[in-house]
PDB file of N, CA and C in Angstrom:
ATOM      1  N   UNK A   1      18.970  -0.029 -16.801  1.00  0.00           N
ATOM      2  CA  UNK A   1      19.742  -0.999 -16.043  1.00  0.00           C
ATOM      3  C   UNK A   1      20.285  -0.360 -14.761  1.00  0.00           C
ATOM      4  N   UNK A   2      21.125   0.895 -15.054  1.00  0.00           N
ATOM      5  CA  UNK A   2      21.466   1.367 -13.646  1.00  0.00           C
ATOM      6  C   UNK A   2      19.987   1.567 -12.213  1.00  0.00           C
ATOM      7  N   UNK A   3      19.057   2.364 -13.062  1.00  0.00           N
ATOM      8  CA  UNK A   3      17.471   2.410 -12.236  1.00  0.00           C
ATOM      9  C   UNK A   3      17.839   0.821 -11.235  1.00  0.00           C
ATOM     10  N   UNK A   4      17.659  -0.720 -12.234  1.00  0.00           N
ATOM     11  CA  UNK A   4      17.127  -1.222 -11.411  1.00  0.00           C
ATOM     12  C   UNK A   4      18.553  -1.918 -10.460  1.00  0.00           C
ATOM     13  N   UNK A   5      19.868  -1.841 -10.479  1.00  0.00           N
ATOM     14  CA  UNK A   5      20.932  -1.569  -9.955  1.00  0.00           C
ATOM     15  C   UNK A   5      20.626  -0.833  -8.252  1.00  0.00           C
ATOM     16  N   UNK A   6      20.483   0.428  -8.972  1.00  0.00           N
ATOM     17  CA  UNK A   6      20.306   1.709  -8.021  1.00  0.00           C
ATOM     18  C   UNK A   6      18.961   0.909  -6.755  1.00  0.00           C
ATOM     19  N   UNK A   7      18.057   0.755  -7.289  1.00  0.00           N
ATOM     20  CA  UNK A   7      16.677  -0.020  -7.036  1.00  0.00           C
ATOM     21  C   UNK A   7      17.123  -0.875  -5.890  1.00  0.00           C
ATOM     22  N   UNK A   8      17.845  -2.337  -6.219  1.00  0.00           N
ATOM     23  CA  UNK A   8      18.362  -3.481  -5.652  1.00  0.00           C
ATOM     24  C   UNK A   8      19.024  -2.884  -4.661  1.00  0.00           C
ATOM     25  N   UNK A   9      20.103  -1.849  -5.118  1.00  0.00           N
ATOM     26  CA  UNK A   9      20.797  -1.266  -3.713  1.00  0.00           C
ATOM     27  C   UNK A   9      20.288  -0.732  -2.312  1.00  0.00           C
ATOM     28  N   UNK A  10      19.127  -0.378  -2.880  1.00  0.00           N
ATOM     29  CA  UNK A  10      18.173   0.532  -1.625  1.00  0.00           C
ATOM     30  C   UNK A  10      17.702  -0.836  -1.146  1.00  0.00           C
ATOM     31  N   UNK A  11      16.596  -1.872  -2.204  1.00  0.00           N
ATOM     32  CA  UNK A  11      16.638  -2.628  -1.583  1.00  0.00           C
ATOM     33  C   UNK A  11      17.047  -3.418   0.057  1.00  0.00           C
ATOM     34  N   UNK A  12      18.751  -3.497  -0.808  1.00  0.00           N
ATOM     35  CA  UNK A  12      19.977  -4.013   0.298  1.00  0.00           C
ATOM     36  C   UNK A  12      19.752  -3.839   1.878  1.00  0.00           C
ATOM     37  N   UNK A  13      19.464  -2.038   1.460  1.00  0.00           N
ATOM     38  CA  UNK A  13      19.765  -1.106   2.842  1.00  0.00           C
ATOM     39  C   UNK A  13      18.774  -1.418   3.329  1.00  0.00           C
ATOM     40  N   UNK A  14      17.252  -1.339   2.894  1.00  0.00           N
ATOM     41  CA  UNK A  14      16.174  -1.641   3.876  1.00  0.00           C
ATOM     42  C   UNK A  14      15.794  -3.088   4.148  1.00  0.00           C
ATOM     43  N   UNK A  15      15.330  -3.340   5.846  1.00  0.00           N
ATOM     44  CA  UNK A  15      15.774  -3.746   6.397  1.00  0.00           C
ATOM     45  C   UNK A  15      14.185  -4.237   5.938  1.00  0.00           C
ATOM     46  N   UNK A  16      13.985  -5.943   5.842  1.00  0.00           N
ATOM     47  CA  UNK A  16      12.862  -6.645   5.114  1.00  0.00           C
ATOM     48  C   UNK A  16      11.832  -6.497   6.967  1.00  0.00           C
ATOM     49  N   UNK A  17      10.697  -5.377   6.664  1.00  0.00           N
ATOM     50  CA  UNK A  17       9.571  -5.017   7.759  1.00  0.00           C
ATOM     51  C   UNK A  17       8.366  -5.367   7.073  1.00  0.00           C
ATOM     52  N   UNK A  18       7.859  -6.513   6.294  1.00  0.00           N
ATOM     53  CA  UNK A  18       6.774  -5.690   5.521  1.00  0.00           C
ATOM     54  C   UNK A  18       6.099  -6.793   6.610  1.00  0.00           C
ATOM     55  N   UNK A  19       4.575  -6.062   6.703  1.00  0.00           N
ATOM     56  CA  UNK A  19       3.934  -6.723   7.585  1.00  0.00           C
ATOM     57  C   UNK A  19       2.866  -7.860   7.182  1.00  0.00           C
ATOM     58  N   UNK A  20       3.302  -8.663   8.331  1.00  0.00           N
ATOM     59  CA  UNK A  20       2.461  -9.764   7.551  1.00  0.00           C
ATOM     60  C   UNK A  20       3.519 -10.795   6.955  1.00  0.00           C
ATOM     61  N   UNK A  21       4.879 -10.388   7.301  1.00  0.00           N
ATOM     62  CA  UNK A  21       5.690 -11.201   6.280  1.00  0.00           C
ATOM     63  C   UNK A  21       6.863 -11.374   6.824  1.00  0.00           C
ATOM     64  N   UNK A  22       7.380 -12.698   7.174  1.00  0.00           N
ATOM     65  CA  UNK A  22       8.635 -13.061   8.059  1.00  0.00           C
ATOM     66  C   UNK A  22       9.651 -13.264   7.068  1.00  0.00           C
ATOM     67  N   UNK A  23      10.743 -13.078   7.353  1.00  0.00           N
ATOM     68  CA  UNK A  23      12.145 -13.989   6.241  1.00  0.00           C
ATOM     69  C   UNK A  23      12.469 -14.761   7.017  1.00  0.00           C
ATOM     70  N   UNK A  24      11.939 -16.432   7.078  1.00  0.00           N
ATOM     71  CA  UNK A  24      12.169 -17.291   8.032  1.00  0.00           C
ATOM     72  C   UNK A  24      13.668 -17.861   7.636  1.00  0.00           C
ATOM     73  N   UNK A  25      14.350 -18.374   8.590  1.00  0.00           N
ATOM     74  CA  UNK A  25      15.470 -18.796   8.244  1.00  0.00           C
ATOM     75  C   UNK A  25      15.527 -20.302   7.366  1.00  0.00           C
ATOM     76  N   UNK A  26      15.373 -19.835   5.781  1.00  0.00           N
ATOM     77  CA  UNK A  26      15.329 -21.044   4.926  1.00  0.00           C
ATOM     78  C   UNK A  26      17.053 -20.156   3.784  1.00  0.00           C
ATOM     79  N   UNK A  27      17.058 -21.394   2.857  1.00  0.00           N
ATOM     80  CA  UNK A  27      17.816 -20.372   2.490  1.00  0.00           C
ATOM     81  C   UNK A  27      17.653 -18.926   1.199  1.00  0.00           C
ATOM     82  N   UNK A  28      16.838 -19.368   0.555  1.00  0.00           N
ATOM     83  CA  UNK A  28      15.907 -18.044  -0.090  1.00  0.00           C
ATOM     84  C   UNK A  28      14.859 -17.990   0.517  1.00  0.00           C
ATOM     85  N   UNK A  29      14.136 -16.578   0.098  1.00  0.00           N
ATOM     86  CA  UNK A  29      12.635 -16.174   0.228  1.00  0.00           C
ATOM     87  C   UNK A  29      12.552 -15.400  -0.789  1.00  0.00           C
ATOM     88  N   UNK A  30      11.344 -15.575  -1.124  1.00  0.00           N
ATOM     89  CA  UNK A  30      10.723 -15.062  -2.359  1.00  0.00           C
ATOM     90  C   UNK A  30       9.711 -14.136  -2.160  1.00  0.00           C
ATOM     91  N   UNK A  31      10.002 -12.111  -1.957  1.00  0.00           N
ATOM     92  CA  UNK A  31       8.604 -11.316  -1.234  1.00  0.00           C
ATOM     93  C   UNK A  31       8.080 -11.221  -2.413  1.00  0.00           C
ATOM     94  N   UNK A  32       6.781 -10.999  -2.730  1.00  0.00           N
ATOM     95  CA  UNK A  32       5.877 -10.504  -3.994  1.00  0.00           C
ATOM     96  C   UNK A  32       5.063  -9.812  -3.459  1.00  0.00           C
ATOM     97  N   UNK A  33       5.621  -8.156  -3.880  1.00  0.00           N
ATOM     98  CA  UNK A  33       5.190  -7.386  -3.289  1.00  0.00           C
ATOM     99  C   UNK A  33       3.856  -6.326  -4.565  1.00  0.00           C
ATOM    100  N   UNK A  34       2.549  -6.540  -4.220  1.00  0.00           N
ATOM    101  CA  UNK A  34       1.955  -6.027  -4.926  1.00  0.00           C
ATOM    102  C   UNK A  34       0.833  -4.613  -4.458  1.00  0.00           C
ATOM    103  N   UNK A  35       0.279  -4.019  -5.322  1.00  0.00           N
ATOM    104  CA  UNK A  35      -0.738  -2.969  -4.564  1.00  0.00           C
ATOM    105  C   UNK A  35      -2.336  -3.573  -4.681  1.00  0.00           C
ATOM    106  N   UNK A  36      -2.759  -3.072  -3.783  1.00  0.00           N
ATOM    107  CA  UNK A  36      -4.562  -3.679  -3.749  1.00  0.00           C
ATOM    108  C   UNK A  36      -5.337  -3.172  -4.852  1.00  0.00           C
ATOM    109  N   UNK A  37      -4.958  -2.241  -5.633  1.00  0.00           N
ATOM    110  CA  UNK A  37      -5.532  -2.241  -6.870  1.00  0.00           C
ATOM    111  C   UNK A  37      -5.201  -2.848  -8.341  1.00  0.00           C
ATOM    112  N   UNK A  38      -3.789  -3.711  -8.238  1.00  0.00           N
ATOM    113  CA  UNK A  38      -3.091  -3.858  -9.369  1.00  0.00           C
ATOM    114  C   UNK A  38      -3.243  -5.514  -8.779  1.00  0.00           C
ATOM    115  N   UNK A  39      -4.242  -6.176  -8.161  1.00  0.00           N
ATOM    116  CA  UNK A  39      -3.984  -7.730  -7.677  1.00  0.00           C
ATOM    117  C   UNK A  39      -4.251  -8.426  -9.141  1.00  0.00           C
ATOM    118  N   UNK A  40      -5.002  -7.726  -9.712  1.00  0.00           N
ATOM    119  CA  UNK A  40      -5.435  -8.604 -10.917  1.00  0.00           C
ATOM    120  C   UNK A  40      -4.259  -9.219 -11.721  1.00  0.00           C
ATOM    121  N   UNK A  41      -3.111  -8.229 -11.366  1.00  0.00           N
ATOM    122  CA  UNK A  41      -1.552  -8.696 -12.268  1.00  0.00           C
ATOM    123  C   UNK A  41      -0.621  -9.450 -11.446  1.00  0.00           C
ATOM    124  N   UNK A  42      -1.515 -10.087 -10.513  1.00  0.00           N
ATOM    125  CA  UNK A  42      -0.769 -10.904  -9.318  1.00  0.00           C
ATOM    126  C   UNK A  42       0.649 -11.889 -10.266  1.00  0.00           C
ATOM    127  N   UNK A  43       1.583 -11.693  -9.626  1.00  0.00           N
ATOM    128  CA  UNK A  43       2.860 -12.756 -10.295  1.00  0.00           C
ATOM    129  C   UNK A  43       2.683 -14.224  -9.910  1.00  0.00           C
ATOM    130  N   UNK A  44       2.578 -15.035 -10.484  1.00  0.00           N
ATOM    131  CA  UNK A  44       2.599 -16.618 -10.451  1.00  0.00           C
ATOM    132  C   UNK A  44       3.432 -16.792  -9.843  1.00  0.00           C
ATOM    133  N   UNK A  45       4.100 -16.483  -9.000  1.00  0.00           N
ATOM    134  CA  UNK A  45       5.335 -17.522  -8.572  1.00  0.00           C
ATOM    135  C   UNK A  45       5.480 -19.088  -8.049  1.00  0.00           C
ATOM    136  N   UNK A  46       6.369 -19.698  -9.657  1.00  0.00           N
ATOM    137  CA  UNK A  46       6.365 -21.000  -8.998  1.00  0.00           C
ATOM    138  C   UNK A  46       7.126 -21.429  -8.011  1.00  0.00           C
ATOM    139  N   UNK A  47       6.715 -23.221  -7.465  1.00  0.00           N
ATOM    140  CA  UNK A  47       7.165 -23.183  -6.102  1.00  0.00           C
ATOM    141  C   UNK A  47       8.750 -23.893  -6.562  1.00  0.00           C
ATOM    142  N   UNK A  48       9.939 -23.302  -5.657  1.00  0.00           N
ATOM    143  CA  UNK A  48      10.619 -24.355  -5.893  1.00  0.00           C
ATOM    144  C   UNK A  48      11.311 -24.447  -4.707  1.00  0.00           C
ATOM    145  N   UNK A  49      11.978 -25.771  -4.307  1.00  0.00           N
ATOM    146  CA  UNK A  49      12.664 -26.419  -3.344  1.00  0.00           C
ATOM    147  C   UNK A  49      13.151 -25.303  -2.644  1.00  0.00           C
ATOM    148  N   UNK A  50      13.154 -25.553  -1.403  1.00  0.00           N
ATOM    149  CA  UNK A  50      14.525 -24.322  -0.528  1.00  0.00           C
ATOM    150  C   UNK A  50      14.393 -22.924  -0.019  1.00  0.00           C
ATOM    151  N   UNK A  51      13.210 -22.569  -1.004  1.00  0.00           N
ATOM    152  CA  UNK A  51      12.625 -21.291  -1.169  1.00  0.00           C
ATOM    153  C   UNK A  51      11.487 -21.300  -0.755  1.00  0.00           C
ATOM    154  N   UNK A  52      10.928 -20.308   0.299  1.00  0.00           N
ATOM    155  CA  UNK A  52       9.520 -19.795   0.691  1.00  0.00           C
ATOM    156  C   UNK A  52       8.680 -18.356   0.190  1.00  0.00           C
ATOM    157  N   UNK A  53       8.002 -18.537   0.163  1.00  0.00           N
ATOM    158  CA  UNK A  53       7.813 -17.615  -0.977  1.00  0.00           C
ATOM    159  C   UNK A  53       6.587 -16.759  -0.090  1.00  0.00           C
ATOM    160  N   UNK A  54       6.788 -15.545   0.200  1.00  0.00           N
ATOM    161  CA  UNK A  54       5.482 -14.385   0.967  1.00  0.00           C
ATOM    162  C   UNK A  54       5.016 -13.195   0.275  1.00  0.00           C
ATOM    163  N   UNK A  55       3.807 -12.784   0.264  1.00  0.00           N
ATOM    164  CA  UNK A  55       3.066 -11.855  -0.423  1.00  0.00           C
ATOM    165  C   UNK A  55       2.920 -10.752   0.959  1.00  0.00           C
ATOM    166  N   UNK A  56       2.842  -9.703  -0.192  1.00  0.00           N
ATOM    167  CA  UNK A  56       2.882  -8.264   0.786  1.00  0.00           C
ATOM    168  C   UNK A  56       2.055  -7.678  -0.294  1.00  0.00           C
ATOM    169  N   UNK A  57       1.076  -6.559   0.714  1.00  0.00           N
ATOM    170  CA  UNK A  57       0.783  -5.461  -0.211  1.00  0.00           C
ATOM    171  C   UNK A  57       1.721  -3.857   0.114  1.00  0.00           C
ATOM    172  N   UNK A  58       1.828  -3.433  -1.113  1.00  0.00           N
ATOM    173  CA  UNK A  58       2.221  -2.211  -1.041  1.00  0.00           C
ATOM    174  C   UNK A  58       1.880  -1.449  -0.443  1.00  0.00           C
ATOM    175  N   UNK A  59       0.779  -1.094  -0.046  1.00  0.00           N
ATOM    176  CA  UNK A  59       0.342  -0.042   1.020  1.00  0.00           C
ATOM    177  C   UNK A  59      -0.063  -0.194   2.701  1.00  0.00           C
ATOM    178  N   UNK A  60       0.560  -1.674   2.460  1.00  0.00           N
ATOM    179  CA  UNK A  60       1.090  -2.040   4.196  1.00  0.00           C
ATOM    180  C   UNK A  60       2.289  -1.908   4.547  1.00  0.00           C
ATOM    181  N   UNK A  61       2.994  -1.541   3.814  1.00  0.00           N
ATOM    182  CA  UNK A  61       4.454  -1.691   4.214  1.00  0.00           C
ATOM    183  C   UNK A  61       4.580  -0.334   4.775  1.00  0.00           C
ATOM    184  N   UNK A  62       5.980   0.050   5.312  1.00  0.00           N
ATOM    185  CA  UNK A  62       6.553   0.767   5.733  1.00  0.00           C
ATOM    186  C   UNK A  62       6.980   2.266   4.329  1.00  0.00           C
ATOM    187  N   UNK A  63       7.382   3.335   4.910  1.00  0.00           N
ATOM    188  CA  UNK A  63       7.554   4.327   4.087  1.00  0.00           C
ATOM    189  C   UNK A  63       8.969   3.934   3.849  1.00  0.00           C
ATOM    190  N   UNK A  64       9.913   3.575   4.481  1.00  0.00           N
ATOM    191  CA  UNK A  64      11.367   3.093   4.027  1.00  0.00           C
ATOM    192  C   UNK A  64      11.503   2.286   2.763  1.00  0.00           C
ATOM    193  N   UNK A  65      10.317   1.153   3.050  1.00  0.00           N
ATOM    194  CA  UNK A  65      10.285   0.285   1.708  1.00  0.00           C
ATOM    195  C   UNK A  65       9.967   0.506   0.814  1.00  0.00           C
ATOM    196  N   UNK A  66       8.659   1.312   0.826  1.00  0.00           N
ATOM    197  CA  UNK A  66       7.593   1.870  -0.382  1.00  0.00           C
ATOM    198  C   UNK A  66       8.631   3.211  -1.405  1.00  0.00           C
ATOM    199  N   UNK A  67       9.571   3.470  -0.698  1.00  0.00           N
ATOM    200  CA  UNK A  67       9.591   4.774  -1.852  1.00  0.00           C
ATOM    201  C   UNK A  67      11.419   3.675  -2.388  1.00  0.00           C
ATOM    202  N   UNK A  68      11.218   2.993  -2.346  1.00  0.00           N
ATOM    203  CA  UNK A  68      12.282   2.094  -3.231  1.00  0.00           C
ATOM    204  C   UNK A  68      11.836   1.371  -4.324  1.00  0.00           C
ATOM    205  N   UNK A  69      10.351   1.128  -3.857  1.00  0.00           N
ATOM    206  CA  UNK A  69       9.456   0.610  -4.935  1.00  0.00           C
ATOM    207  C   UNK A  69       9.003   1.789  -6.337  1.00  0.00           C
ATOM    208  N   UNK A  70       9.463   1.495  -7.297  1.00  0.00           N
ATOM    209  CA  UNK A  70       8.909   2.243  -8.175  1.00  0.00           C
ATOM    210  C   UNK A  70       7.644   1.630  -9.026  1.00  0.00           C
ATOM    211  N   UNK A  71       7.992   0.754  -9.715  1.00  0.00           N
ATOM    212  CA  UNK A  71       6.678  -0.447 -10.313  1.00  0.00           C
ATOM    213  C   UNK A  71       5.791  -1.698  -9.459  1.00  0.00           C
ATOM    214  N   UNK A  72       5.018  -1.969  -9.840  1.00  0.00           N
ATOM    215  CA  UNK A  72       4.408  -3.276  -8.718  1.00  0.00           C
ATOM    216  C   UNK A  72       3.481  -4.008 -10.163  1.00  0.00           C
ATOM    217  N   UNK A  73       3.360  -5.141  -9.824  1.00  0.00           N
ATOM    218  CA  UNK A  73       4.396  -6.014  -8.736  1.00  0.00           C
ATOM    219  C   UNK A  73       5.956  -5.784  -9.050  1.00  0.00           C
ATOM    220  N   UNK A  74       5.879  -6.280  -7.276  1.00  0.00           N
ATOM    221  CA  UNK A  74       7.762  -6.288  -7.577  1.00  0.00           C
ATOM    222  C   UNK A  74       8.183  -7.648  -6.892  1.00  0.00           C
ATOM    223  N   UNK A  75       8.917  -8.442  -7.366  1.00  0.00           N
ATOM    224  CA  UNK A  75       9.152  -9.669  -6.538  1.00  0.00           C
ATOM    225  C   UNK A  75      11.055  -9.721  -6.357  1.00  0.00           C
ATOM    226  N   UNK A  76      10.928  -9.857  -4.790  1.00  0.00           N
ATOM    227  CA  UNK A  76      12.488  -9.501  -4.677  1.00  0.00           C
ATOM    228  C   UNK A  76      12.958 -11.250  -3.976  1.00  0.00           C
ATOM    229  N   UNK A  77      14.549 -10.984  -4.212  1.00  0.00           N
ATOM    230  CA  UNK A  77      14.697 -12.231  -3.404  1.00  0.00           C
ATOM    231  C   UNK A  77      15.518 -12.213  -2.857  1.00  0.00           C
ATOM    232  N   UNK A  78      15.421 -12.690  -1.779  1.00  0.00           N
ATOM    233  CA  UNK A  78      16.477 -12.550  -0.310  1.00  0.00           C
ATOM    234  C   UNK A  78      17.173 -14.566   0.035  1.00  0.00           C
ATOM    235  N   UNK A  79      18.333 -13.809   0.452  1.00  0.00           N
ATOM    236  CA  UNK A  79      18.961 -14.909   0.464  1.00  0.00           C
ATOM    237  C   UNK A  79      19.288 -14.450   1.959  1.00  0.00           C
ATOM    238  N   UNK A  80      19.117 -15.382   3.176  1.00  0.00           N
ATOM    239  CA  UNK A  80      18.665 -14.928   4.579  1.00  0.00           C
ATOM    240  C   UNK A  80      17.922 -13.873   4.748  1.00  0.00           C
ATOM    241  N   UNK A  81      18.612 -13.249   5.276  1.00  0.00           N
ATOM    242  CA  UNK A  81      18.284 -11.114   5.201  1.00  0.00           C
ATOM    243  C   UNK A  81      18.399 -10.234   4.313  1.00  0.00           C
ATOM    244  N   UNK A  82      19.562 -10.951   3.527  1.00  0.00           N
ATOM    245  CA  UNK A  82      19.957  -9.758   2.449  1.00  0.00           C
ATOM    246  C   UNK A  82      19.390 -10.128   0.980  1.00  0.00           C
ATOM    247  N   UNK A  83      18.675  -8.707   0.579  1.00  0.00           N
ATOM    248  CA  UNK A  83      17.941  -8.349  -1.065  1.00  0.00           C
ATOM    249  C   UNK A  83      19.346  -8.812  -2.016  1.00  0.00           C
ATOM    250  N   UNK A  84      19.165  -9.827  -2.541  1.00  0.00           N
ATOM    251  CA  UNK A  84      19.890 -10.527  -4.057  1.00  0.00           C
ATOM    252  C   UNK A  84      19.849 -10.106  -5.377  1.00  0.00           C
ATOM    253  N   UNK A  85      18.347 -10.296  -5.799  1.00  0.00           N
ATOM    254  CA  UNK A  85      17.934  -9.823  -6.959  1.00  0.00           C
ATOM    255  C   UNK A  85      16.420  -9.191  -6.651  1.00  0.00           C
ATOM    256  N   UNK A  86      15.971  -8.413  -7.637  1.00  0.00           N
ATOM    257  CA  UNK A  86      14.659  -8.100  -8.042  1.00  0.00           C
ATOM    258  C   UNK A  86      14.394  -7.784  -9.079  1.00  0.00           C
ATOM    259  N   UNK A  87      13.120  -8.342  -9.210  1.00  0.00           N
ATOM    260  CA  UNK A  87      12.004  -7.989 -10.540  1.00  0.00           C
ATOM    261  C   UNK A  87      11.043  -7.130 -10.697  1.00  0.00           C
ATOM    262  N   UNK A  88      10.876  -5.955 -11.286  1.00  0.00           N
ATOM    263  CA  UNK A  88       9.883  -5.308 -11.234  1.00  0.00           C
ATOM    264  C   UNK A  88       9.214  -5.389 -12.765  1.00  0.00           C
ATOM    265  N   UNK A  89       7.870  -5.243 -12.695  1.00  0.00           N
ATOM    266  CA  UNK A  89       6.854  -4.671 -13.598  1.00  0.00           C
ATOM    267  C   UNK A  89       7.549  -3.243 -14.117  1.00  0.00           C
ATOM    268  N   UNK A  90       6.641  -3.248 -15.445  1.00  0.00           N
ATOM    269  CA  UNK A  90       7.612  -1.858 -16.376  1.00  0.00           C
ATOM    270  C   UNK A  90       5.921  -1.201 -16.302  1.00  0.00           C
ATOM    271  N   UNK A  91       5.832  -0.237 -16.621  1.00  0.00           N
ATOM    272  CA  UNK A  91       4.805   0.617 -16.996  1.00  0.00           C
ATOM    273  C   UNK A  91       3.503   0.087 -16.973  1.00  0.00           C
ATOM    274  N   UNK A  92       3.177  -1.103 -17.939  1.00  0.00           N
ATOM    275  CA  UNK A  92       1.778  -2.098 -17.595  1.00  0.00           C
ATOM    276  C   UNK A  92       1.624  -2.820 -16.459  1.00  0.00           C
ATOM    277  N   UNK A  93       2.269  -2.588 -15.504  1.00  0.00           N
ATOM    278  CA  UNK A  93       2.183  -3.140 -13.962  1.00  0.00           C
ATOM    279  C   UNK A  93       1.747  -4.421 -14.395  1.00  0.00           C
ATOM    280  N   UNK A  94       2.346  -5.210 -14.886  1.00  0.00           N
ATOM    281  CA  UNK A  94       2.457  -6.355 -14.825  1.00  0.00           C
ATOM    282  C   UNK A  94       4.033  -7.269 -15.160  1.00  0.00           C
ATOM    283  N   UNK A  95       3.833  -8.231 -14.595  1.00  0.00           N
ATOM    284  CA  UNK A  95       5.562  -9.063 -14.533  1.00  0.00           C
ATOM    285  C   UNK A  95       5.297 -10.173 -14.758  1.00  0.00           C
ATOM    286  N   UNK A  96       6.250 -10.793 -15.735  1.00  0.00           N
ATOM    287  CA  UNK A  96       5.539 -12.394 -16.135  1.00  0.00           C
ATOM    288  C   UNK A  96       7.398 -13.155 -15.318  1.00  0.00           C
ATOM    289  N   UNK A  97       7.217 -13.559 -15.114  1.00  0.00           N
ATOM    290  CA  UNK A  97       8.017 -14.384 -14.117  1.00  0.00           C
ATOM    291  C   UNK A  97       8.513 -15.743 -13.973  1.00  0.00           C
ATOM    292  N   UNK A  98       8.962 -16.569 -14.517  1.00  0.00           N
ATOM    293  CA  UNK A  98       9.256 -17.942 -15.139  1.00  0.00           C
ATOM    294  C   UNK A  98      10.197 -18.684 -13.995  1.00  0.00           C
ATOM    295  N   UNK A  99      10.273 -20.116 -14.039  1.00  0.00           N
ATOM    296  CA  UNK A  99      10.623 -20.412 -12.481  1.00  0.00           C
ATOM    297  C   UNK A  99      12.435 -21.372 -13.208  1.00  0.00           C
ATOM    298  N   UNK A 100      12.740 -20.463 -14.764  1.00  0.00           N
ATOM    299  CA  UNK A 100      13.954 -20.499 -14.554  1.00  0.00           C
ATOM    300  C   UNK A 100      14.664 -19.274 -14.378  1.00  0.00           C
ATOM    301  N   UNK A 101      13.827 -18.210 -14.671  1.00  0.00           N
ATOM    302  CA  UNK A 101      14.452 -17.168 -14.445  1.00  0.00           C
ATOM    303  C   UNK A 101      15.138 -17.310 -12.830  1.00  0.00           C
ATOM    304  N   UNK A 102      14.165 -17.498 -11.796  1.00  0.00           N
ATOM    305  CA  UNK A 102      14.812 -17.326 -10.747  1.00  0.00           C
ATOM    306  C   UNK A 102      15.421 -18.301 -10.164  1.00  0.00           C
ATOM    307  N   UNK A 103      15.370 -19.544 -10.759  1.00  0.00           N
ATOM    308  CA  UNK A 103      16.554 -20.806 -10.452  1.00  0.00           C
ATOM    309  C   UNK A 103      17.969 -19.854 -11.091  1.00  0.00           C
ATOM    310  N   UNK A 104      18.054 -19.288 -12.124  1.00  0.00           N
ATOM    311  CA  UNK A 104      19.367 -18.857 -12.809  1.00  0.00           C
ATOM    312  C   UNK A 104      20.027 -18.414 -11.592  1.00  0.00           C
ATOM    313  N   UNK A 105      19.261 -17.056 -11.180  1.00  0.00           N
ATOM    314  CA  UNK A 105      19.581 -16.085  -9.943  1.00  0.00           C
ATOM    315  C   UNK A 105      19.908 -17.276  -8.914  1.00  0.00           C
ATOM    316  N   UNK A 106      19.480 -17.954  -8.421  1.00  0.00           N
ATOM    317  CA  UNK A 106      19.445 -19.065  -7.257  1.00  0.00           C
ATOM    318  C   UNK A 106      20.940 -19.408  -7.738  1.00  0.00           C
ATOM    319  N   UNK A 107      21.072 -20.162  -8.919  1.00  0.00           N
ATOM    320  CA  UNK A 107      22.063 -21.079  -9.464  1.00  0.00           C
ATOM    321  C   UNK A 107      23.932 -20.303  -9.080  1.00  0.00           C
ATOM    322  N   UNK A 108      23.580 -18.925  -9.457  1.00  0.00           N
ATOM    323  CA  UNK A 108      24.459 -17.950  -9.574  1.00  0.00           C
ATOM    324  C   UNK A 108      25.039 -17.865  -8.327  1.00  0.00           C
ATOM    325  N   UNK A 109      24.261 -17.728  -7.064  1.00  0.00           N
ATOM    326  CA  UNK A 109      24.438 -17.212  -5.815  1.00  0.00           C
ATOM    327  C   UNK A 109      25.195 -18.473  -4.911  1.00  0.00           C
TER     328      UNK A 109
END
């Protein structure tokens, strides 16, 4: 728990560059950030109201972002600019992802 605490915090600090990928001014965004060899465990993310939702690969991004990443996929969520929550994959690089889990997070904020 602290890991993904610690995780979210770095998050915070880095500043959302991944390329290929805007945080348009809605009021969430949803990044799903995966690597080009692990696409097969791509995260479903469903769609919901309010929220835009952008895909990144891991080895386009920046070195600031990448060494905050420990598992992939990782799907983070930003509320304007600033990292809220995130989800990462555990060891089987894969993340199953449910579209109340992240209404809860939404609901909370």
């Amino acid at each position: 728990m602290l890991n993904k605490v610690f995780l979210l915090v770095l998050f915070m600090l880095v500043p959302l560059e991944a390329n290929n990928v805007e945080v348009v001014k809605t009021k969430f965004t949803i990044v799903h950030i995966n690597a080009k060899w692990n696409k097969k465990n791509d995260v479903n993310i469903p769609s919901i109201p309010g929220c835009s939702i952008k895909y990144a690969y891991f080895e386009d991004q920046p070195e600031s972002l990448k060494s905050t990443i420990q598992y992939v996929p990782t799907v983070v969520l930003y509320k304007g600019n600033m990292a809220v929550h995130q989800w990462s994959a555990d060891l089987s690089f894969r993340l199953e992802l449910k579209k109340d889990d992240i209404e809860e997070v939404i609901n909370r904020l």
